[in-house]
Protein backbone atom coordinates (compact mmCIF):
# COMPACT_ATOMS: atom_id res chain seq x y z
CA UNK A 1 38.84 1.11 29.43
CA UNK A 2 38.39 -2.13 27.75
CA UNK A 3 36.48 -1.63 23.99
CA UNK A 4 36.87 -0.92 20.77
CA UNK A 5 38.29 2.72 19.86
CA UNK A 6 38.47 4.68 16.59
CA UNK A 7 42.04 5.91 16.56
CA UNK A 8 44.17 7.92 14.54
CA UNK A 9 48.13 8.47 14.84
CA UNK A 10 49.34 11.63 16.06
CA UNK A 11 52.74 10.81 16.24
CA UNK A 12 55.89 7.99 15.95
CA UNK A 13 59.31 7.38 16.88
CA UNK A 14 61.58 5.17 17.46
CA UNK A 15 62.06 3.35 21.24
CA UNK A 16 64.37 0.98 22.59
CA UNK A 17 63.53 -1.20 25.88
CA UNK A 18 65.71 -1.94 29.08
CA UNK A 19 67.24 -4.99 27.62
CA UNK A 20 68.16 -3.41 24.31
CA UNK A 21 65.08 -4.35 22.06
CA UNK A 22 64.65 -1.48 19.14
CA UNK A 23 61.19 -0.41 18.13
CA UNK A 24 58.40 2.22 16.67
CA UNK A 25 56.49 3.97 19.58
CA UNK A 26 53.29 5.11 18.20
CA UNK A 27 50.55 7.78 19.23
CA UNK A 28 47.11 7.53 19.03
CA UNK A 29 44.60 9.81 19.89
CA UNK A 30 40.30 8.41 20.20
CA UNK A 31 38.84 10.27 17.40
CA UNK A 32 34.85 9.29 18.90
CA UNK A 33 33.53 9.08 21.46
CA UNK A 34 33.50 9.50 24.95
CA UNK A 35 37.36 9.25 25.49
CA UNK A 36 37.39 11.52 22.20
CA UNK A 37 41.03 13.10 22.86
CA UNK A 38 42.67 10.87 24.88
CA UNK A 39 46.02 9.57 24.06
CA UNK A 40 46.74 5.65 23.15
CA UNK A 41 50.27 4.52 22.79
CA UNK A 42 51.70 0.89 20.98
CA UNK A 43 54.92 -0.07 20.49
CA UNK A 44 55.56 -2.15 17.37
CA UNK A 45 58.89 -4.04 19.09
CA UNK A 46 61.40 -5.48 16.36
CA UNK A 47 62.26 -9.02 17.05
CA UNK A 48 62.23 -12.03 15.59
CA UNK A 49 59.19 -13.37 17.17
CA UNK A 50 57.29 -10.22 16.45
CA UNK A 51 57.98 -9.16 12.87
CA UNK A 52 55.33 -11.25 11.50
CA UNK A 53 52.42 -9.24 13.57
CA UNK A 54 54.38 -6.32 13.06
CA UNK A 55 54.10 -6.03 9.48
CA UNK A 56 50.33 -7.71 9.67
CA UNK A 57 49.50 -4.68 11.94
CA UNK A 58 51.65 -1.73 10.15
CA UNK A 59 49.73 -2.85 6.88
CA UNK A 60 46.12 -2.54 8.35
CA UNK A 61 47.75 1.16 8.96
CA UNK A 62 48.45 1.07 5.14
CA UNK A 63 52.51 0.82 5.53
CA UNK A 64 53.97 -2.19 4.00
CA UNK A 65 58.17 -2.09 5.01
CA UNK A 66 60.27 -3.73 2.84
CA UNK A 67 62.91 -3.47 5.88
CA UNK A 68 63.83 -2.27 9.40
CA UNK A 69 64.92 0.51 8.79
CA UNK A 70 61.85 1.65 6.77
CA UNK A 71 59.70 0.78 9.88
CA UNK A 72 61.72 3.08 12.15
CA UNK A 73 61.50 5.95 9.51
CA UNK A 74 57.53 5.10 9.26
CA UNK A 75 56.28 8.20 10.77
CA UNK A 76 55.75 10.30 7.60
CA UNK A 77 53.88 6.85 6.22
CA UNK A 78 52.07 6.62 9.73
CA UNK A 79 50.85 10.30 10.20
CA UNK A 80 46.91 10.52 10.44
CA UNK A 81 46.25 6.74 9.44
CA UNK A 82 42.85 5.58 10.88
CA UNK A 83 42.33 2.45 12.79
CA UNK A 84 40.11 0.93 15.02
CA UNK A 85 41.50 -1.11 17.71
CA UNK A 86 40.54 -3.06 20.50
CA UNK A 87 42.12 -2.19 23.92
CA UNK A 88 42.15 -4.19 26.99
CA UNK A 89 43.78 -3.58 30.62
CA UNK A 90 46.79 -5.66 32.19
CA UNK A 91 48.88 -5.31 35.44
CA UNK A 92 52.55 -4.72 34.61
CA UNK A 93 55.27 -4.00 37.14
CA UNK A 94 52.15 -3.33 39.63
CA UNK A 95 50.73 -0.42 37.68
CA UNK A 96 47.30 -1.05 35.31
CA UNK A 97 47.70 -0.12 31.90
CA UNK A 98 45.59 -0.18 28.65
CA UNK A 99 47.00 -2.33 25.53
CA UNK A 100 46.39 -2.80 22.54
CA UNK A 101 45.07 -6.07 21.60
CA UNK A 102 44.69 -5.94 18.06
CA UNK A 103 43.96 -3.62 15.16
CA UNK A 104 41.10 -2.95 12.30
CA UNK A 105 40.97 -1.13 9.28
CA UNK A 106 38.52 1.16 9.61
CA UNK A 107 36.15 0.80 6.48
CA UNK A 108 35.75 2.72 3.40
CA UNK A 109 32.01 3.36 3.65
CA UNK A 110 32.39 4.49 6.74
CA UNK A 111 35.07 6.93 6.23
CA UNK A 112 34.04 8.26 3.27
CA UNK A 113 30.60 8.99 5.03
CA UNK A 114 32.05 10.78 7.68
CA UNK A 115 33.89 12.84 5.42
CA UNK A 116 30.91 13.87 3.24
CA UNK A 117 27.21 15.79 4.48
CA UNK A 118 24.46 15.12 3.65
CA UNK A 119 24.27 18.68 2.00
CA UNK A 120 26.68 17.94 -0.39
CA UNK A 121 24.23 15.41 -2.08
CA UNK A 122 21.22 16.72 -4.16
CA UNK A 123 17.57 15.60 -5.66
């Protein structure tokens, strides 16, 4: 459903479209909340029109390529990177689908106080 979702990727590979277009296929999966395990997919296509969001977007996921062929070898880079993103629906070929409409970086603070409890702290 339409929202913001804290994701992280699962997994990444390389996909190529009906009319030939080459690009990274990435997995999500919601990390909170209540579509916690559910699966979120985004594919990063490689044209010339898109390689300037691209890059914007595989940076927020802490990957900056220096080429094409580092983006479609990106999933060791990629694996367990945090994000938020916002997802929307849209009709495609008749079928509903979520999509990504843009990504986040999920902040510091809040990581790093989700990673620590409040017992590790003392007075």
């Amino acid at each position: 459903p339409d929202g913001d979702y804290d994701l992280i990727v699962v997994d990444a590979e390389m996909a190529e479209s009906q009319n030939g277009n080459v690009g990274l296929n990435v997995q999500f999966e919601v990390i909170k909340g209540e579509h916690e395990g559910r699966n979120v997919y985004h594919t990063f296509w490689l044209t010339k029109a898109n390689l300037k969001y691209v890059k914007r977007d595989l940076a927020i996921l802490g990957f900056e390529p220096g080429s094409t062929s580092e983006i479609l070898k990106a999933k060791p880079k990629l694996m367990h990177k945090k994000v938020v993103a916002r997802l929307g629906q849209e009709t495609y070929d008749g079928k509903t689908r979520n999509r990504v409409k843009w990504f986040r970086r999920v902040e510091q603070a809040q990581a790093a106080q989700n990673e620590t409890a409040d017992a590790d702290f003392t007075f």
